[in-house]
C-alpha atoms as a PDB file:
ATOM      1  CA  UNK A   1     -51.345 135.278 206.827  1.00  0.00           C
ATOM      2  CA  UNK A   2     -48.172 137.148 205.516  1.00  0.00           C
ATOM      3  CA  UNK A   3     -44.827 135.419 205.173  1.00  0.00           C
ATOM      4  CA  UNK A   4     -41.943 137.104 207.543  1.00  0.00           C
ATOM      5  CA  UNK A   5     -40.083 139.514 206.077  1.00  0.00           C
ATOM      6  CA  UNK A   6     -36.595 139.567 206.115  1.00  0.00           C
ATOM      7  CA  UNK A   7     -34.610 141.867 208.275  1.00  0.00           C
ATOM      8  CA  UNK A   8     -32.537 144.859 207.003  1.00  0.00           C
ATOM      9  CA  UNK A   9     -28.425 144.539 208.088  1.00  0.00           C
ATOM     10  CA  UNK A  10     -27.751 146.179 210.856  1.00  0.00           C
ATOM     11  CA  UNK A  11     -26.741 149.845 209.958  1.00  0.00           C
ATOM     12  CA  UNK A  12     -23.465 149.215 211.319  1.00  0.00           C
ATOM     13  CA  UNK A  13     -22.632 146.066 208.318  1.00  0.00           C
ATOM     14  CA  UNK A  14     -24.221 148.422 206.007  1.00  0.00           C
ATOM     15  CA  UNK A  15     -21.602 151.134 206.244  1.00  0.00           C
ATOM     16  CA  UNK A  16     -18.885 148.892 206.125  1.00  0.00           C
ATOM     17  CA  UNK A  17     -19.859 146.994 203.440  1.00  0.00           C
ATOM     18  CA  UNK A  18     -20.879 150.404 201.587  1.00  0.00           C
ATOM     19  CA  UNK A  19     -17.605 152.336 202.922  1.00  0.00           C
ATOM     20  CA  UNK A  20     -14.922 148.971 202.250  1.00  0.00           C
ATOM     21  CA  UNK A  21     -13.272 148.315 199.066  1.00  0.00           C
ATOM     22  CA  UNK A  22     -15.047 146.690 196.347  1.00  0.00           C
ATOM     23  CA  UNK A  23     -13.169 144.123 194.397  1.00  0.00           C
ATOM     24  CA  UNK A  24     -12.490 144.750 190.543  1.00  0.00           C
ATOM     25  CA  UNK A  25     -15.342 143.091 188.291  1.00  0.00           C
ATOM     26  CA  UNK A  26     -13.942 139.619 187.281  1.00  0.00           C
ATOM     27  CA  UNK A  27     -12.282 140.573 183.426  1.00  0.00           C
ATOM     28  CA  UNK A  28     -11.218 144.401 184.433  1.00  0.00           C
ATOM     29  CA  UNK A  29      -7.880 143.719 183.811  1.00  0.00           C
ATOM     30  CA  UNK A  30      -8.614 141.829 180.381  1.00  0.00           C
ATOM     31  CA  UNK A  31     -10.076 144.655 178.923  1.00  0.00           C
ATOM     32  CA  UNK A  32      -7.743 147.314 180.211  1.00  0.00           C
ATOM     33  CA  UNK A  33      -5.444 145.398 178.315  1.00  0.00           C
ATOM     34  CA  UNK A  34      -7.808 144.845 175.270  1.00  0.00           C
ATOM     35  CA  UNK A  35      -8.337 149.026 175.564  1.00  0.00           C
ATOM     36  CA  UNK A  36      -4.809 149.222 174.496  1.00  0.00           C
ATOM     37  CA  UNK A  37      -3.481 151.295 177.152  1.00  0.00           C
ATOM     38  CA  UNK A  38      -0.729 149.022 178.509  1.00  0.00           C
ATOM     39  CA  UNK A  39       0.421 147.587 174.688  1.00  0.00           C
ATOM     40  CA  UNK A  40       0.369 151.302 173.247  1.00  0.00           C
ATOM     41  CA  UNK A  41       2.677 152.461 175.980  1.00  0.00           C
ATOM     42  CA  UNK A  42       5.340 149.162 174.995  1.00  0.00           C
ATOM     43  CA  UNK A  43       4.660 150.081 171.181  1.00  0.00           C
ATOM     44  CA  UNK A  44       6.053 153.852 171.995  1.00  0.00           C
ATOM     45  CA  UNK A  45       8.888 152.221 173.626  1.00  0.00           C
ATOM     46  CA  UNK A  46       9.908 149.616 171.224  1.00  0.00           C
ATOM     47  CA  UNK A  47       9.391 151.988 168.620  1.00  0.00           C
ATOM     48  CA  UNK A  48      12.032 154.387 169.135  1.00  0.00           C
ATOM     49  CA  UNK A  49      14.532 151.562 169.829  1.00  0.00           C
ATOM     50  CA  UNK A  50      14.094 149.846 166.758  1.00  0.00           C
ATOM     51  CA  UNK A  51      14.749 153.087 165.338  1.00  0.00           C
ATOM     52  CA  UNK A  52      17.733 153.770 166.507  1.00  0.00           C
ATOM     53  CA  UNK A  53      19.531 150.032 166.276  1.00  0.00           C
ATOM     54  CA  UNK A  54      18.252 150.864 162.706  1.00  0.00           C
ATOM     55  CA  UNK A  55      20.136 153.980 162.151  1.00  0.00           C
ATOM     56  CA  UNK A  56      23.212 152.306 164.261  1.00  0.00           C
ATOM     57  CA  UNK A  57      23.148 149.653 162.368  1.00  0.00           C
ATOM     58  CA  UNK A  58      23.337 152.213 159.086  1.00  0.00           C
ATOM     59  CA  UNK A  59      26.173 154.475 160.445  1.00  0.00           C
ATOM     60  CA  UNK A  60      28.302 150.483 160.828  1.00  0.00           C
ATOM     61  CA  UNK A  61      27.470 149.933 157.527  1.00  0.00           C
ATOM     62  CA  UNK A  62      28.430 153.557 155.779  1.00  0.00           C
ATOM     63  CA  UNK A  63      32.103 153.242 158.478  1.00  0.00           C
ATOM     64  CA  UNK A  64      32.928 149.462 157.323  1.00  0.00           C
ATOM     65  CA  UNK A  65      32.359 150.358 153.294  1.00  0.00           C
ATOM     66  CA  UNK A  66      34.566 153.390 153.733  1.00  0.00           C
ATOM     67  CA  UNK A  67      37.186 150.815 155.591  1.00  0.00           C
ATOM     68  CA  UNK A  68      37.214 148.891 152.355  1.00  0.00           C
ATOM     69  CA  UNK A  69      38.856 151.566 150.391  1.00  0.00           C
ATOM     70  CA  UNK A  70      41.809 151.315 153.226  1.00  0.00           C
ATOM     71  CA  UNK A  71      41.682 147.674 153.260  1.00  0.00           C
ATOM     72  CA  UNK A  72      42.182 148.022 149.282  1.00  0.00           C
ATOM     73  CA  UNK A  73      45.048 150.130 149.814  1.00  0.00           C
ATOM     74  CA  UNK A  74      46.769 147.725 151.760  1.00  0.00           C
ATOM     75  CA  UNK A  75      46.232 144.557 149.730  1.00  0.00           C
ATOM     76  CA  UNK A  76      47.604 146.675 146.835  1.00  0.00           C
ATOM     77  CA  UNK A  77      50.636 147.662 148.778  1.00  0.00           C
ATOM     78  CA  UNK A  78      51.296 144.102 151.512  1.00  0.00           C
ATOM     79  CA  UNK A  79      50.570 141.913 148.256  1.00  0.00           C
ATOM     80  CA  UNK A  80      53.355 139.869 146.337  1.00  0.00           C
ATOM     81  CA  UNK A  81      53.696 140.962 142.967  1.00  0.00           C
ATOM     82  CA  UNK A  82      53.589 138.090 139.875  1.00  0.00           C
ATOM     83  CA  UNK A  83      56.787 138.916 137.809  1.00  0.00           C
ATOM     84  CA  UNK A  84      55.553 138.581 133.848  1.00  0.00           C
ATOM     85  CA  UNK A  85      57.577 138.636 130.407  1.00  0.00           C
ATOM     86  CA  UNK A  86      56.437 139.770 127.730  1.00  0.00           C
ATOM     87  CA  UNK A  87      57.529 138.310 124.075  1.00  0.00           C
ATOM     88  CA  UNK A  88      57.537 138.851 120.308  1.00  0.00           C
ATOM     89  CA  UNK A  89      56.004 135.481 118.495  1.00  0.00           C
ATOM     90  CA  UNK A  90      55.932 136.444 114.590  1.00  0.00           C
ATOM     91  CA  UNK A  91      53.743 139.520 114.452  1.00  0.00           C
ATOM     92  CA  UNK A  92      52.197 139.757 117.728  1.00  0.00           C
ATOM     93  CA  UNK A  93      53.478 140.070 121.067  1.00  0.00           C
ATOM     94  CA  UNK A  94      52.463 137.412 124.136  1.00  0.00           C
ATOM     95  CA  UNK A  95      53.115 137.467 127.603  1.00  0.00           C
ATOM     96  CA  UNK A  96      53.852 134.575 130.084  1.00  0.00           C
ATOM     97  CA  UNK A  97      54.707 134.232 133.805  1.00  0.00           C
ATOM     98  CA  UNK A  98      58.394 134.562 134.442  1.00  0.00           C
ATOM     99  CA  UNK A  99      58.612 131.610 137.116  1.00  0.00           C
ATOM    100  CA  UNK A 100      56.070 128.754 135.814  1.00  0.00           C
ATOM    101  CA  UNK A 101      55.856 127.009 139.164  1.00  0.00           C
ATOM    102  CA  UNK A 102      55.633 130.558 141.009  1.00  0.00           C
ATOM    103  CA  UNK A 103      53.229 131.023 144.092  1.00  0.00           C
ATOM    104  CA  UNK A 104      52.814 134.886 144.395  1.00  0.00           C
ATOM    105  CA  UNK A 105      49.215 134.023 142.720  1.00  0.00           C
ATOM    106  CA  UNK A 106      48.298 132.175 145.528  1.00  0.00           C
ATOM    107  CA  UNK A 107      49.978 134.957 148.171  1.00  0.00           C
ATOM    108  CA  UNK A 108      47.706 137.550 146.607  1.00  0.00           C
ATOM    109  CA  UNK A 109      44.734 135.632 147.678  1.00  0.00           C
ATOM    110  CA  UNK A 110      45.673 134.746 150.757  1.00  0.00           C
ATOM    111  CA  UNK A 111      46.950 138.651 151.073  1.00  0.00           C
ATOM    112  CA  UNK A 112      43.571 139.901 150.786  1.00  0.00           C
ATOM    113  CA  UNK A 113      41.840 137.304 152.486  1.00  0.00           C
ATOM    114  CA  UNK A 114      44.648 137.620 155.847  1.00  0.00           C
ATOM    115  CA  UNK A 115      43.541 141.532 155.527  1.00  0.00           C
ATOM    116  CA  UNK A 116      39.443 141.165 155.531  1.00  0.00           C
ATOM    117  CA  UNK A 117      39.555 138.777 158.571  1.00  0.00           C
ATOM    118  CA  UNK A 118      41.289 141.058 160.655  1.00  0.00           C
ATOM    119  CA  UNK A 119      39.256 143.930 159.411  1.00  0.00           C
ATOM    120  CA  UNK A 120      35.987 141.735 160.584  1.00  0.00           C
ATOM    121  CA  UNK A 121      37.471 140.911 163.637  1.00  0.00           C
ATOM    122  CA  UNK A 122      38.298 144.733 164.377  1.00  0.00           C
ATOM    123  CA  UNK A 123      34.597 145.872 162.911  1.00  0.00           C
ATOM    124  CA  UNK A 124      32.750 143.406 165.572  1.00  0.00           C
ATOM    125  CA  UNK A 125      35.032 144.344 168.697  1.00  0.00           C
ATOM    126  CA  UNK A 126      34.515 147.673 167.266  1.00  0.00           C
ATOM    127  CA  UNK A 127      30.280 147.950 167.264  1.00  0.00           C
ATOM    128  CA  UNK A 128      30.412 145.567 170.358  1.00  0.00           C
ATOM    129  CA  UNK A 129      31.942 148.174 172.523  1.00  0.00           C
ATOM    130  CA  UNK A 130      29.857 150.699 171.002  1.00  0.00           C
ATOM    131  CA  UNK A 131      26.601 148.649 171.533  1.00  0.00           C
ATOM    132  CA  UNK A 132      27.039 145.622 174.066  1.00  0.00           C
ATOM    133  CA  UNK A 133      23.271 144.989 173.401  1.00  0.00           C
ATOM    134  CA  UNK A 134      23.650 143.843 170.092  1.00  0.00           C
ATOM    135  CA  UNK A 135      20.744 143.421 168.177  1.00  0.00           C
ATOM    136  CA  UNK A 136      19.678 141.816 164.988  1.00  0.00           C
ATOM    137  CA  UNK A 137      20.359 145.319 162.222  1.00  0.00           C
ATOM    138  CA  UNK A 138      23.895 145.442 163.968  1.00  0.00           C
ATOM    139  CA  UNK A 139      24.002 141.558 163.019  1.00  0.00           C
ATOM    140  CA  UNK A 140      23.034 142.251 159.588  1.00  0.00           C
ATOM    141  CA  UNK A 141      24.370 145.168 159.023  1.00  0.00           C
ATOM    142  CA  UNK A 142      28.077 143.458 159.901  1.00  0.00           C
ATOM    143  CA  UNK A 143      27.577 140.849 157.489  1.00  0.00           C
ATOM    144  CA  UNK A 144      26.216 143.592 154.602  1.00  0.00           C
ATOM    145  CA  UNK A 145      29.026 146.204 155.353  1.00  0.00           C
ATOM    146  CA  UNK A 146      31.774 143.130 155.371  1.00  0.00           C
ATOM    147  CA  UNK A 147      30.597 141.970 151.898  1.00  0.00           C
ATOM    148  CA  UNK A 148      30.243 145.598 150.534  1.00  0.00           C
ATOM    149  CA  UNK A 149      33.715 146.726 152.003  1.00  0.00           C
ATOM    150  CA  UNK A 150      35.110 143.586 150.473  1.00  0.00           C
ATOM    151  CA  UNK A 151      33.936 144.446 146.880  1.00  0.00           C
ATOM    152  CA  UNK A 152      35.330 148.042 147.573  1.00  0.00           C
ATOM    153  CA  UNK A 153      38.703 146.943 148.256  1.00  0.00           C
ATOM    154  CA  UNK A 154      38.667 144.656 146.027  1.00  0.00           C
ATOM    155  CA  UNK A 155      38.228 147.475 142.858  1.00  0.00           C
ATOM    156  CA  UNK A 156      40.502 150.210 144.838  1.00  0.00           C
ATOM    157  CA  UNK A 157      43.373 147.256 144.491  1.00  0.00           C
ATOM    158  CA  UNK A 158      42.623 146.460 140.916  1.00  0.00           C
ATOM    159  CA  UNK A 159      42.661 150.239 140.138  1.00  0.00           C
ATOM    160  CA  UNK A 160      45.473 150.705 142.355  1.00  0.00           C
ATOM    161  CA  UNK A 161      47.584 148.356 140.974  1.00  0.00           C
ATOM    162  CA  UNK A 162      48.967 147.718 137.477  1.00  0.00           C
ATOM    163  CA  UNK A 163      47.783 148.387 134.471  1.00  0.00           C
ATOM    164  CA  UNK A 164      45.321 145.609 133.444  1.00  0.00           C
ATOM    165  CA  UNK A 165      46.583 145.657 129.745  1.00  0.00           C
ATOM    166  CA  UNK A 166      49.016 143.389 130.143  1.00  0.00           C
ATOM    167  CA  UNK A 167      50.051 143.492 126.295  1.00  0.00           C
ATOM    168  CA  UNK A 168      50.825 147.474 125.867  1.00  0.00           C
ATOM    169  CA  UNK A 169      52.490 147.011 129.809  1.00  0.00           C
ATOM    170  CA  UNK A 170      55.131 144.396 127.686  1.00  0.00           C
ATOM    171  CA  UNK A 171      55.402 147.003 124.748  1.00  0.00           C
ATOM    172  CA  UNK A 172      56.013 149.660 127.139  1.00  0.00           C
ATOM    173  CA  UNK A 173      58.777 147.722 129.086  1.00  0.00           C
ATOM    174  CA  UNK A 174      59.877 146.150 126.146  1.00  0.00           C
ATOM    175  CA  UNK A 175      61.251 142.465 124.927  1.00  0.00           C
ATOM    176  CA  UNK A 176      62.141 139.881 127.891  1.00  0.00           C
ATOM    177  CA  UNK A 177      61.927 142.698 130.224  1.00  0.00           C
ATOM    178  CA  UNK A 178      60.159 141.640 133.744  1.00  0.00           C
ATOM    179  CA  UNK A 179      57.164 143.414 134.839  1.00  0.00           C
ATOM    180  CA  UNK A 180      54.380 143.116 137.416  1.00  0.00           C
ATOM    181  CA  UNK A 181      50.897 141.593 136.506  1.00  0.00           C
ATOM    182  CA  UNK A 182      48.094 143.117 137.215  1.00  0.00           C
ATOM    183  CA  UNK A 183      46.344 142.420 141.069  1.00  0.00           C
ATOM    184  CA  UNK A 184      43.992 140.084 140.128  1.00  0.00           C
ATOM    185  CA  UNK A 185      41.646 138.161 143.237  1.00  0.00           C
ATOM    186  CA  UNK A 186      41.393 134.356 141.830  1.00  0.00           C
ATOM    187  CA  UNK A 187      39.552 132.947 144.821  1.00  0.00           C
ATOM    188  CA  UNK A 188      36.207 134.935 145.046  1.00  0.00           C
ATOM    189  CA  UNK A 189      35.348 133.730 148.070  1.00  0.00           C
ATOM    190  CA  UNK A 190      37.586 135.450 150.008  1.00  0.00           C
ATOM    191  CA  UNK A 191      35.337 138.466 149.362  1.00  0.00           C
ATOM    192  CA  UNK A 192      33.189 136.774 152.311  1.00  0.00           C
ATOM    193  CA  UNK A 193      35.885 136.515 155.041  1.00  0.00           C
ATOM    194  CA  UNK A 194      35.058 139.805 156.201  1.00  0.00           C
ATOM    195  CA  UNK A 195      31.758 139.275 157.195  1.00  0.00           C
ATOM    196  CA  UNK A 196      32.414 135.651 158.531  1.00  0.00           C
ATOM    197  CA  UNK A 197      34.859 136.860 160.810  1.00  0.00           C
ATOM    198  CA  UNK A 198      33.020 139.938 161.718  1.00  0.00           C
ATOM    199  CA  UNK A 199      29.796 137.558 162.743  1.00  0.00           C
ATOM    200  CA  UNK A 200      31.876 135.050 163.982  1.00  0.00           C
ATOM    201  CA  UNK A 201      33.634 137.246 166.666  1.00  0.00           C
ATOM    202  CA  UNK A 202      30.635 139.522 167.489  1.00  0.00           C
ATOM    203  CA  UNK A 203      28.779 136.386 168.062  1.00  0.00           C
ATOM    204  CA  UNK A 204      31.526 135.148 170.257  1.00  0.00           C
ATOM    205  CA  UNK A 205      32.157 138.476 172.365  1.00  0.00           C
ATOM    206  CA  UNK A 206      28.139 138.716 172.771  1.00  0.00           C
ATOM    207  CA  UNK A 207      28.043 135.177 174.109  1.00  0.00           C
ATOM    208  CA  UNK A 208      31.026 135.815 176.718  1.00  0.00           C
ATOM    209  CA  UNK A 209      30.774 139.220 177.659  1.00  0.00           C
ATOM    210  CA  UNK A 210      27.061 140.241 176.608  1.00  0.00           C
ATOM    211  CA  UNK A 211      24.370 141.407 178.927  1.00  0.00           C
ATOM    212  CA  UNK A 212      22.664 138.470 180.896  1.00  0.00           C
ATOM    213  CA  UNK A 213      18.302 138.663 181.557  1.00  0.00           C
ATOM    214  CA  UNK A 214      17.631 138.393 185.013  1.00  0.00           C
ATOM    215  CA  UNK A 215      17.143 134.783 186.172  1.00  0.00           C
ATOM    216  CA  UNK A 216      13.306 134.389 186.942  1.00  0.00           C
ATOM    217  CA  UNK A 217      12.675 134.674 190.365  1.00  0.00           C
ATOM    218  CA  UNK A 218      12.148 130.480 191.643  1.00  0.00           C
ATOM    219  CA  UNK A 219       9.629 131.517 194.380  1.00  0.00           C
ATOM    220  CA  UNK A 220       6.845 133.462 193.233  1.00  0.00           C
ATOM    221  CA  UNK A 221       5.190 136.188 196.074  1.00  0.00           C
ATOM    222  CA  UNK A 222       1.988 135.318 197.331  1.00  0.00           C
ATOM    223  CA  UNK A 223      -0.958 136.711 195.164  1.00  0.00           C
ATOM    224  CA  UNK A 224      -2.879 140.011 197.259  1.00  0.00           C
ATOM    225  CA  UNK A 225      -6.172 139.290 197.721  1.00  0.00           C
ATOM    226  CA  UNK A 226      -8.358 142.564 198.133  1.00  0.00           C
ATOM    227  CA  UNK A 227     -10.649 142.318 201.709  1.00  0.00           C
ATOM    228  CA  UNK A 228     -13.946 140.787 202.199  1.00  0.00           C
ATOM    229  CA  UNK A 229     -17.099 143.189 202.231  1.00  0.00           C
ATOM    230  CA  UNK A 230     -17.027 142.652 206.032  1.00  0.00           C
ATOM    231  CA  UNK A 231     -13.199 143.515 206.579  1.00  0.00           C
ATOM    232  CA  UNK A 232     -12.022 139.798 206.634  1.00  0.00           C
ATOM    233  CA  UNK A 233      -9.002 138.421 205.176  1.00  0.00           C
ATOM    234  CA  UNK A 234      -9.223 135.551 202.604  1.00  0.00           C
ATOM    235  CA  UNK A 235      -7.977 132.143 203.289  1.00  0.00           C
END
C-alpha cells in the first residue's frame, strides 16, 4: 500500500505565482550597500565639495593677508603720534618722552586694535555673502587670514612709520627739538582682534540668517510591502 501523493497546484496558481513579483532575498539591500555602489556615489559628491570650500577657503585667506597691508597703512596714517626729545647728557645723547603723563601710547594700541575689528567684521559679512553655507575651512581660514593680516599690518606700520633709531632721529632734528617716535604696538594681543571679530560675526550672521535643514518629517509614510505570491495584499 502506497501513501497518497500530493496534488500538483492548479496550473492556474502556478502561473501566478511563477508570473507575480518575487520579493527581494531578506539582506539585498545590505549588501548593495556593502558593494559600495550607494557610498561611492556620496564619496564623488562630497569629494568635489570639500574641494572647493578648500580652495574658497584659500582665495579668503590670500584677500584678508593682502587687506593687512591696507589695514597697516591706515594705522600708520589714523594713529596719534608720541612727541619725543632728544638730549645731550655729557658725551652721549638720550631721548625721553616730551609729555611724561602722555596717552598717545595707549591711542596707538587702541588705533590698531579699533582698525582690525572692523576689518574682521567686514571679512565675515564679506565671505558670508559669498558663501551663506559656511563651512569649517571658511571658519578656519577667517581666523588664519585675521592673524596673518594682523602681523602684516602690523610690519607695513612699523616700516611705514618713523625711523626706529630713535638716537640718530634726535641728532638729525637736533637738541630739545620734538620729534615723533617710532609706531610701536605695546599690547600684542590686539594682533588677535581680527580674527575674534571676524569669527565672532560670521558665527553670528550664520546663526541668524544661515540656511536651516529641513525639519524631519513627524509622521513617517507607511512602509510598501511588495504582493503575496498569490496577488494578496499584506496586513
Amino acid at each position: 500500500m502506497t501513501a497518497p501523493l500530493t496534488p500538483p497546484p492548479p496550473p492556474n496558481e502556478r502561473s501566478s505565482y511563477q508570473g507575480g513579483p518575487v520579493p527581494p532575498p531578506v539582506g539585498a539591500h545590505a549588501v548593495g550597500t556593502a558593494s559600495g555602489a550607494p557610498d561611492d556615489r556620496h564619496g564623488e559628491q562630497d569629494g568635489p565639495g570639500m574641494l572647493t570650500e578648500v580652495r574658497q577657503a584659500a582665495v579668503a585667506v590670500v584677500a584678508m593677508v593682502l587687506s593687512g597691508a591696507l589695514l597697516g597703512v591706515l594705522w600708520w596714517k589714523l594713529a596719534p603720534t608720541v612727541p619725543l626729545v632728544g638730549d645731550v647728557v655729557g658725551d652721549g645723547w638720550v631721548v625721553y618722552l616730551k609729555e611724561s603723563e602722555s596717552e598717545q601710547a595707549v591711542g596707538v594700541d587702541g588705533t590698531f586694535t579699533l582698525l582690525a575689528l572692523a576689518f574682521g567684521a567686514l571679512s565675515a559679512v564679506v565671505v558670508f555673502l559669498l558663501r551663506r553655507r559656511g563651512g569649517v575651512p571658511l571658519v578656519v581660514a577667517l581666523g588664519v587670514g585675521g592673524l596673518l593680516g594682523s602681523l602684516l599690518a602690523w610690519r607695513v606700520g612699523v616700516w611705514l612709520g618713523p625711523t626706529q633709531d630713535v638716537i640718530a632721529h634726535a641728532r638729525e632734528v637736533g637738541k630739545g627739538v620734538t620729534f615723533s617716535a617710532p609706531l610701536k604696538l605695546g599690547a600684542k594681543g590686539a594682533l588677535l582682534a581680527w580674527s575674534a571679530a571676524a569669527l565672532v560675526v560670521h558665527l553670528g550672521l550664520t546663526g541668524l540668517f544661515g540656511p536651516r535643514d529641513p525639519e524631519p518629517d513627524p509622521w513617517p509614510a507607511p512602509q510598501q510591502y511588495p504582493p503575496g505570491p498569490h496577488g494578496e495584499k499584506p496586513a
